[in-house]
Protein backbone atom coordinates (compact mmCIF):
# COMPACT_ATOMS: atom_id res chain seq x y z
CA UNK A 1 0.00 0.00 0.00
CA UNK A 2 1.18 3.61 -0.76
CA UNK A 3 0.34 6.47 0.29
CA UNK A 4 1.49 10.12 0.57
CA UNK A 5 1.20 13.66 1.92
CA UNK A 6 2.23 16.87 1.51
CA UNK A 7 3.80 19.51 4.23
CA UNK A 8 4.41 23.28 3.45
CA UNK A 9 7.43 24.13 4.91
CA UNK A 10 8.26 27.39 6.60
CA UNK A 11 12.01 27.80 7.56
CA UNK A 12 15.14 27.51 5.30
CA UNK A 13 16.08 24.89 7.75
CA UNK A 14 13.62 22.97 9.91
CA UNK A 15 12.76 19.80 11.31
CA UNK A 16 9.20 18.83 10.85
CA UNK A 17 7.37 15.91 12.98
CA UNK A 18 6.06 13.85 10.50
CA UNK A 19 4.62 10.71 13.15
CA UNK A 20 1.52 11.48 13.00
CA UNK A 21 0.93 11.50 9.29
CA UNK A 22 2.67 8.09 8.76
CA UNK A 23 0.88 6.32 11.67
CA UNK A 24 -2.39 7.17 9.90
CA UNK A 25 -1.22 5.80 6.32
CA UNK A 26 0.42 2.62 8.65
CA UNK A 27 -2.74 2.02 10.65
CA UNK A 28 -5.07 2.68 7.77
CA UNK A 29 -3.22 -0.09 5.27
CA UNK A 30 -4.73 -2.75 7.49
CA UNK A 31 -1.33 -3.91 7.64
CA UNK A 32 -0.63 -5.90 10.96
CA UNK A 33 2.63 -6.72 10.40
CA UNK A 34 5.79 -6.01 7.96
CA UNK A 35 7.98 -2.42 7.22
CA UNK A 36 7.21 0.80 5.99
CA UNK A 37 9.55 2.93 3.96
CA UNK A 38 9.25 7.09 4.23
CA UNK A 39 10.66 8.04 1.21
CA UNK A 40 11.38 12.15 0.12
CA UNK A 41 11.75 12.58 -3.60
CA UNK A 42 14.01 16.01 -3.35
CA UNK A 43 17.41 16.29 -3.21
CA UNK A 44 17.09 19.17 -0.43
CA UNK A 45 15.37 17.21 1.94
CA UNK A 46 15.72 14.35 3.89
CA UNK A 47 13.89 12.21 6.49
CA UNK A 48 15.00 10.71 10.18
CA UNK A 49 14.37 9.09 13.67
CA UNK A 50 14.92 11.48 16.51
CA UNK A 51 14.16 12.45 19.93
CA UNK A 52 10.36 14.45 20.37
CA UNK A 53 9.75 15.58 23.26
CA UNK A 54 11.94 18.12 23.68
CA UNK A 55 12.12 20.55 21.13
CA UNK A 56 15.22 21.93 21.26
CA UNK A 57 16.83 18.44 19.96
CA UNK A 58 15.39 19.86 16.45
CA UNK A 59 17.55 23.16 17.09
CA UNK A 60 20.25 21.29 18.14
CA UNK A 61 20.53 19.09 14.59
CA UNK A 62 19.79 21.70 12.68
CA UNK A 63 22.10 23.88 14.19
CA UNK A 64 24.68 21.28 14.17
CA UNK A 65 24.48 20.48 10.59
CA UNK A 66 24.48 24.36 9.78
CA UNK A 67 28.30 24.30 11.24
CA UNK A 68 29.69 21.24 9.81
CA UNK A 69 28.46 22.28 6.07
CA UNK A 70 27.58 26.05 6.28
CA UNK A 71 25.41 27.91 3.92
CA UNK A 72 27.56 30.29 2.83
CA UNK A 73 30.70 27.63 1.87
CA UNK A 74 32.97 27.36 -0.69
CA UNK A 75 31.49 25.34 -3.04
CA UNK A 76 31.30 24.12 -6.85
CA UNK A 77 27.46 24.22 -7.59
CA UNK A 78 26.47 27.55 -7.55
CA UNK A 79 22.85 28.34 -7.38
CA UNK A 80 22.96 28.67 -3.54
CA UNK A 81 21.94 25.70 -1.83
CA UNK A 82 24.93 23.81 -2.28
CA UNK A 83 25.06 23.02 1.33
CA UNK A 84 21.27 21.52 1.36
CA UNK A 85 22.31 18.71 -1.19
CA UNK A 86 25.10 17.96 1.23
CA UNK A 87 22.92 17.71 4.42
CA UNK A 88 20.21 15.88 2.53
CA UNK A 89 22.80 13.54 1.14
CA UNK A 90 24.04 13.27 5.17
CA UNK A 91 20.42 12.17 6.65
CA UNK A 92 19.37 10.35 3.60
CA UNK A 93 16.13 10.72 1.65
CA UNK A 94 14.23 7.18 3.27
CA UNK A 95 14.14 5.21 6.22
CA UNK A 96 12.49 1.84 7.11
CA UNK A 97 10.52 0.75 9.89
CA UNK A 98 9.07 -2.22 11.59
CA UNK A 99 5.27 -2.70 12.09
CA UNK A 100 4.22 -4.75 14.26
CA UNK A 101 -0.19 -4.94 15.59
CA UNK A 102 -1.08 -2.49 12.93
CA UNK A 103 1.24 0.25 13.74
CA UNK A 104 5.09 1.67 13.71
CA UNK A 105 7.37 0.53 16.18
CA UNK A 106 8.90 3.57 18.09
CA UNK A 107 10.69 4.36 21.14
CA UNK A 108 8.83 6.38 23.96
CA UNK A 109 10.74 9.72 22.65
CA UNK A 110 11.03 9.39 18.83
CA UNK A 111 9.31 10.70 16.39
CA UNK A 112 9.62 10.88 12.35
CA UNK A 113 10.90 14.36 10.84
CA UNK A 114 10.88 15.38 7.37
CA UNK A 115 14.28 17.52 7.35
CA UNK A 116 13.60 20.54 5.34
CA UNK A 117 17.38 22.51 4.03
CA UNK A 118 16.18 24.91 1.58
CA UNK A 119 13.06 25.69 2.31
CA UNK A 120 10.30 27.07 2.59
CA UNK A 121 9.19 24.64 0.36
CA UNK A 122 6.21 22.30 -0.65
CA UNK A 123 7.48 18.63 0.13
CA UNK A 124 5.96 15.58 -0.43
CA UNK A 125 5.84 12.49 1.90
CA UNK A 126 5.67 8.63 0.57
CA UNK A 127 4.93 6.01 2.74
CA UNK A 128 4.73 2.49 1.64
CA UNK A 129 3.43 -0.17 4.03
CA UNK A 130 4.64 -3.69 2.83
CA UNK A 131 3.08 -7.36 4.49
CA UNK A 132 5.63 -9.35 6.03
């Protein structure tokens, strides 16, 4: 089963909790048990398991990542957003998890975020739920 959703980003960089929206594709595949995939088709965006409940952990990785590949580097590509190919290239654009009794299996303070690095943007969200 696949499904998919869009978010409207509002930050150059930003960390968007995405949980919500794929445990309501998971839990409405009628899939019990197997994996699902988040998958971002950009190249300036990626996707990740992190903490949630403390909001500063998002501030933290974004600022993080802002200092080991700055905006304004020295780089070959030149339309400006050199730096958000190299973060998105860093987190990765998918990520698989386990479903087990019809939902995703997560610890008690992660969550799924949809990194946004040159945003604002609109970004879409694919979520396939597979049997097994």
């Amino acid at each position: 089963m696949l499904g998919s959703f869009s978010i409207r980003t509002t930050r150059r960089s930003q960390l968007v909790d995405i949980t919500h929206e794929v445990r309501e594709i998971v839990r409405s595949s009628g899939i019990d048990e197997g994996l699902c995939v988040v998958y971002v088709p950009h190249t300036t965006a990626g996707v990740t398991v992190n903490e949630n409940a403390d909001p500063s952990v998002k501030e933290d990785i974004s600022n993080t990542l802002e200092k080991l590949i700055p905006h304004r580097g020295n780089y070959a590509h030149l339309e400006g957003n050199a730096d958000s190919h190299i973060k998105s290239a860093v987190v990765g654009p998918s990520l698989v998890l386990i479903v087990h009794n019809g939902d995703v299996i997560l610890g008690t303070w992660q969550g799924i975020f949809l990194c946004e690095f040159d945003g604002p943007r609109n970004r879409t969200v694919y979520v396939r739920v597979m049997k097994g």
